[in-house]
Protein backbone atom coordinates (compact mmCIF):
# COMPACT_ATOMS: atom_id res chain seq x y z
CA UNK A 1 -177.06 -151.88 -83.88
CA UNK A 2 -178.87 -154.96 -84.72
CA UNK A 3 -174.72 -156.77 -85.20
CA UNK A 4 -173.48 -155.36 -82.20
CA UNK A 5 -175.95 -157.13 -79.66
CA UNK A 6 -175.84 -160.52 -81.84
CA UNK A 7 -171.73 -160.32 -81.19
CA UNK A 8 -171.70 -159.20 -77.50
CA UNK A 9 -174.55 -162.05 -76.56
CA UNK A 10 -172.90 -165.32 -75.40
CA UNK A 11 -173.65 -167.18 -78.06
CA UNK A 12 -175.93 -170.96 -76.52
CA UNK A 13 -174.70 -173.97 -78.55
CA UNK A 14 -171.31 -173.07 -77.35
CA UNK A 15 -171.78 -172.55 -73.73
CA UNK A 16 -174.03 -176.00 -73.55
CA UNK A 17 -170.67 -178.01 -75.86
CA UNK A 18 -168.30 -176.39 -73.12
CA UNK A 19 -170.34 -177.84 -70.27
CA UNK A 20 -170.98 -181.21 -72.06
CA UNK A 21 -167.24 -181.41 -72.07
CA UNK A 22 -166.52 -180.59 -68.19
CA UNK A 23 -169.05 -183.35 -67.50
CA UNK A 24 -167.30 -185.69 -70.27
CA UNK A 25 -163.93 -184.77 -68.17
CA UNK A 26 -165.06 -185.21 -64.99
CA UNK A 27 -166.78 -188.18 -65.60
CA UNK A 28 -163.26 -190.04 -67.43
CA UNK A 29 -161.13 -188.72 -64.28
CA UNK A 30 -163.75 -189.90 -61.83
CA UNK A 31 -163.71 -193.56 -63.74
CA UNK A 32 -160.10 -194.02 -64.01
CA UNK A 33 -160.10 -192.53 -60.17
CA UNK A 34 -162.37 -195.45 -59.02
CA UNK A 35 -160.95 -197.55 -61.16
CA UNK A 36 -157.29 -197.33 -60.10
CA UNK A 37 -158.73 -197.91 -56.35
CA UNK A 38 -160.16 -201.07 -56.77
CA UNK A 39 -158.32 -204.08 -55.47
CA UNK A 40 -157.21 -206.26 -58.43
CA UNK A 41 -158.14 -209.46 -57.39
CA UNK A 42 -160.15 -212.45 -58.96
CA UNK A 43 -163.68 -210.53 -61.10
CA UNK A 44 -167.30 -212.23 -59.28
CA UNK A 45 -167.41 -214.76 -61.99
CA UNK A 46 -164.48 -216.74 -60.98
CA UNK A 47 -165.34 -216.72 -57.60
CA UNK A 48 -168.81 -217.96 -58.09
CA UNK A 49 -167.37 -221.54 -60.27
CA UNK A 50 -165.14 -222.42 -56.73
CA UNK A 51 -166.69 -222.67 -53.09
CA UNK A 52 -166.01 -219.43 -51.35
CA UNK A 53 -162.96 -219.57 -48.85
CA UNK A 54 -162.87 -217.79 -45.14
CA UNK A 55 -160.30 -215.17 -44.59
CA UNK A 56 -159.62 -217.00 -40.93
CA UNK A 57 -158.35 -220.12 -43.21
CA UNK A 58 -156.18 -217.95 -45.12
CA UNK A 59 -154.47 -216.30 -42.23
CA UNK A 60 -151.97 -218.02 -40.10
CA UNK A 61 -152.75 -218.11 -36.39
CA UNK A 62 -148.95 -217.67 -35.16
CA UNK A 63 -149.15 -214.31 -37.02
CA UNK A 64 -151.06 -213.32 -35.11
CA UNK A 65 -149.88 -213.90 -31.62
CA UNK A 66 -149.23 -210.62 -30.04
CA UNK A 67 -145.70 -210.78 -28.27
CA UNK A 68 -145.82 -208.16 -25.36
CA UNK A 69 -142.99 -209.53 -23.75
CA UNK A 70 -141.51 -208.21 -26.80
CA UNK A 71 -141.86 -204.48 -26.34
CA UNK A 72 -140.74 -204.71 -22.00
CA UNK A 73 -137.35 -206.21 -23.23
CA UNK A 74 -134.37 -203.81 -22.73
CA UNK A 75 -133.21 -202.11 -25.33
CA UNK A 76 -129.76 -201.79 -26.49
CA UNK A 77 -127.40 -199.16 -25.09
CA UNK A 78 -126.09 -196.64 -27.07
CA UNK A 79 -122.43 -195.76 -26.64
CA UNK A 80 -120.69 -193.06 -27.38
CA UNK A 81 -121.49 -193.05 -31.10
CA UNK A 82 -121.39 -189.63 -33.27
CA UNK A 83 -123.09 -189.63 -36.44
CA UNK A 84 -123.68 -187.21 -39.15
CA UNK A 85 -126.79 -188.35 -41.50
CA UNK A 86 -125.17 -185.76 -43.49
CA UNK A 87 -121.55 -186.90 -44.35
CA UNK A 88 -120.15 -190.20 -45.42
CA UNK A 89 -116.80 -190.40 -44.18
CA UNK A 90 -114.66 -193.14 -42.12
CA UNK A 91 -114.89 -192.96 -38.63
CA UNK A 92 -111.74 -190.78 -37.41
CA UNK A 93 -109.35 -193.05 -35.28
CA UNK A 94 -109.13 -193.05 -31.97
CA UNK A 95 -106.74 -190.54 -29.80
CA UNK A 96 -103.59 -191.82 -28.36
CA UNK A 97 -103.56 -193.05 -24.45
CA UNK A 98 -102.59 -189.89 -22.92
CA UNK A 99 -99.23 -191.14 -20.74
CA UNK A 100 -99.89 -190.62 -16.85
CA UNK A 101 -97.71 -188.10 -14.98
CA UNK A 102 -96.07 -184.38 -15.75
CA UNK A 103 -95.89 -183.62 -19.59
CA UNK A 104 -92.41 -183.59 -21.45
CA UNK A 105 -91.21 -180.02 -21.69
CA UNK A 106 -90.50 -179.36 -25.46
CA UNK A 107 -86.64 -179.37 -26.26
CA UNK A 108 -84.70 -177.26 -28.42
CA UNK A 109 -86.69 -177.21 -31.46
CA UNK A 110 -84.52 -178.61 -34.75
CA UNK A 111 -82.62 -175.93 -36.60
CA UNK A 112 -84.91 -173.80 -38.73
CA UNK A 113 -85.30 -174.85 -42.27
CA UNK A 114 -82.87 -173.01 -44.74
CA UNK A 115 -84.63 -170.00 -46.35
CA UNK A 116 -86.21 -170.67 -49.86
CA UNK A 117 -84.05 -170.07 -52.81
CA UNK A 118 -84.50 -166.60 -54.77
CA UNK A 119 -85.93 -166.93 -58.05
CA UNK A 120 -83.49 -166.36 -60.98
CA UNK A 121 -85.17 -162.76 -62.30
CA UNK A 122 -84.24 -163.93 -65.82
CA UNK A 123 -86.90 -164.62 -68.71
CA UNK A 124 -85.98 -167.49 -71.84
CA UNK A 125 -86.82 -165.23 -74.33
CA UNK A 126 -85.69 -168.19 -77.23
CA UNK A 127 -83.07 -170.21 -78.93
CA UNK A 128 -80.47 -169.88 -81.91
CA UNK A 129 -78.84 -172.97 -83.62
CA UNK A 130 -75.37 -171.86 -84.61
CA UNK A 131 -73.38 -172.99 -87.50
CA UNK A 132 -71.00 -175.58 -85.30
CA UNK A 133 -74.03 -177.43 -83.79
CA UNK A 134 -74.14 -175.55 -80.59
CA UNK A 135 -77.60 -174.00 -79.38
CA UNK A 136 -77.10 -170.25 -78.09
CA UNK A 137 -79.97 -169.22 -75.48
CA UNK A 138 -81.04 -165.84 -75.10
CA UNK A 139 -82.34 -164.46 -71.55
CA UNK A 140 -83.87 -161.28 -70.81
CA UNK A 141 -84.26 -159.17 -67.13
CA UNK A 142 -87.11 -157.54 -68.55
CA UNK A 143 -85.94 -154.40 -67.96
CA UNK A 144 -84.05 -153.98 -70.96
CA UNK A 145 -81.05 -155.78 -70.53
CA UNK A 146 -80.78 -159.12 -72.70
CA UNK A 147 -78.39 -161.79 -72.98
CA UNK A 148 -77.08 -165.00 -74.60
CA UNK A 149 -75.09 -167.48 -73.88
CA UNK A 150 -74.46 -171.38 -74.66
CA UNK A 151 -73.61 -173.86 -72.13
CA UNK A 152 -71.21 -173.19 -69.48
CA UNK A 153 -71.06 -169.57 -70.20
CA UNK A 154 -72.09 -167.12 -66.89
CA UNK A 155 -74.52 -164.93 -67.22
CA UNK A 156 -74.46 -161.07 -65.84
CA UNK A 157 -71.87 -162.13 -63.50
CA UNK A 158 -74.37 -164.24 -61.20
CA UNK A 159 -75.38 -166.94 -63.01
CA UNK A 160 -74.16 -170.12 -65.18
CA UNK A 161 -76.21 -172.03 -68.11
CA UNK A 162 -75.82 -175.42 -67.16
CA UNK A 163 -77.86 -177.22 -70.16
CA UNK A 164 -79.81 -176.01 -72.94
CA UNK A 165 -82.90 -178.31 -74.15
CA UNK A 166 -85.19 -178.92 -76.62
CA UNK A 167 -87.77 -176.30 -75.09
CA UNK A 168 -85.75 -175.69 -71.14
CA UNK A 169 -82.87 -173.84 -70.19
CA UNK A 170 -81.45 -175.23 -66.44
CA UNK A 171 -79.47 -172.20 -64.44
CA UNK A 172 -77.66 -172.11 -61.15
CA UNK A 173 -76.15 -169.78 -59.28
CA UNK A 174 -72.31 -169.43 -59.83
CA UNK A 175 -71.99 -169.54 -55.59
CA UNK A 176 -74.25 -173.03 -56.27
CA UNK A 177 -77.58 -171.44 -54.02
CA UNK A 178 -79.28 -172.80 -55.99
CA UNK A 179 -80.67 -174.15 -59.59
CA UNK A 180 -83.63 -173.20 -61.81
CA UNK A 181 -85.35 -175.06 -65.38
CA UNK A 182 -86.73 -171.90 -67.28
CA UNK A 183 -89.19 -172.46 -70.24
CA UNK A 184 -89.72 -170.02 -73.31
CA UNK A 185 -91.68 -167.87 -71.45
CA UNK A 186 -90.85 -163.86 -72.41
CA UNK A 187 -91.21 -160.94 -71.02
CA UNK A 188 -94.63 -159.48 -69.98
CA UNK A 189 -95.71 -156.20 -72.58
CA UNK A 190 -95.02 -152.94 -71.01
């Protein structure tokens, strides 16, 4: 019983070190506090080896002339300025003079832009170098149908291998709609 109240009793030399160093931290913030507010000019000695100046000599008496006249003077007008603090951008330009009397009536409107070529539904599945020097390209519908051909040849009726590259096939249509690069690409997995 005797161990148990030693243990549970604060124990004195440790409460008075723990206040000794609260004072000792108080005391350094307090100093540097102080010490960081006063002004950093010339220490007492200095000042007492020269004759002490006025702070009316020091000063400049057009400084302080107080210009009222000043403060009644218009101010600037402000035009029709828009400004966003939050975006940097160039100032749009100015809308066109609008022309006085009745607006034009719209004319006939330009003919309408061909429609876009189809895509050639055909897939360069790869190459074959044949014996004469000739590259043979073969093409795929992915939907089970495959083909080859080397240049010139037509293709499932429709379409004509015009070159055959390094890496690029170029097709057209035979009726010359229109003409396509295709790269080794393949067919998607099923």
């Amino acid at each position: 019983m005797n161990t148990e109240t030693r243990s549970s009793r604060p124990r004195s030399w440790l409460l008075i070190l723990l206040g000794i160093m609260v004072v000792a931290l108080i005391i350094t913030r307090g100093w540097s506090y102080f010490a960081a507010d006063s002004p950093a000019g010339p220490s007492s000695q200095s000042r007492r080896g020269r004759p002490a100046q006025s702070d009316a000599a020091r000063l400049d008496p057009k400084e302080l002339e107080i210009r009222l006249d000043a403060l009644q003077a218009p101010r600037p007008q402000r035009g029709g300025v828009e400004r966003d603090p939050f975006r940097f951008k160039p100032r749009p330009p100015p809308p066109p003079p609008r022309a006085e009397g009745p607006l034009p009536t719209p004319g006939p409107a330009g003919p309408p832009p061909p429609p876009p070529v189809p895509t050639i539904p055909l897939k360069l599945m790869g190459f074959v170098d044949l014996p004469d020097g000739r590259r043979l390209a073969s093409l795929s519908d992915c939907k089970g149908a495959t083909f080859s051909a080397v240049e010139g040849e037509v293709v499932d009726g429709q379409y004509r291998v015009v070159k055959i590259g390094l890496e690029s096939v170029v097709i057209e249509y035979v009726n010359g709609k229109g003409r396509q690069t295709m790269r080794v690409d393949g067919c998607p997995p099923r």
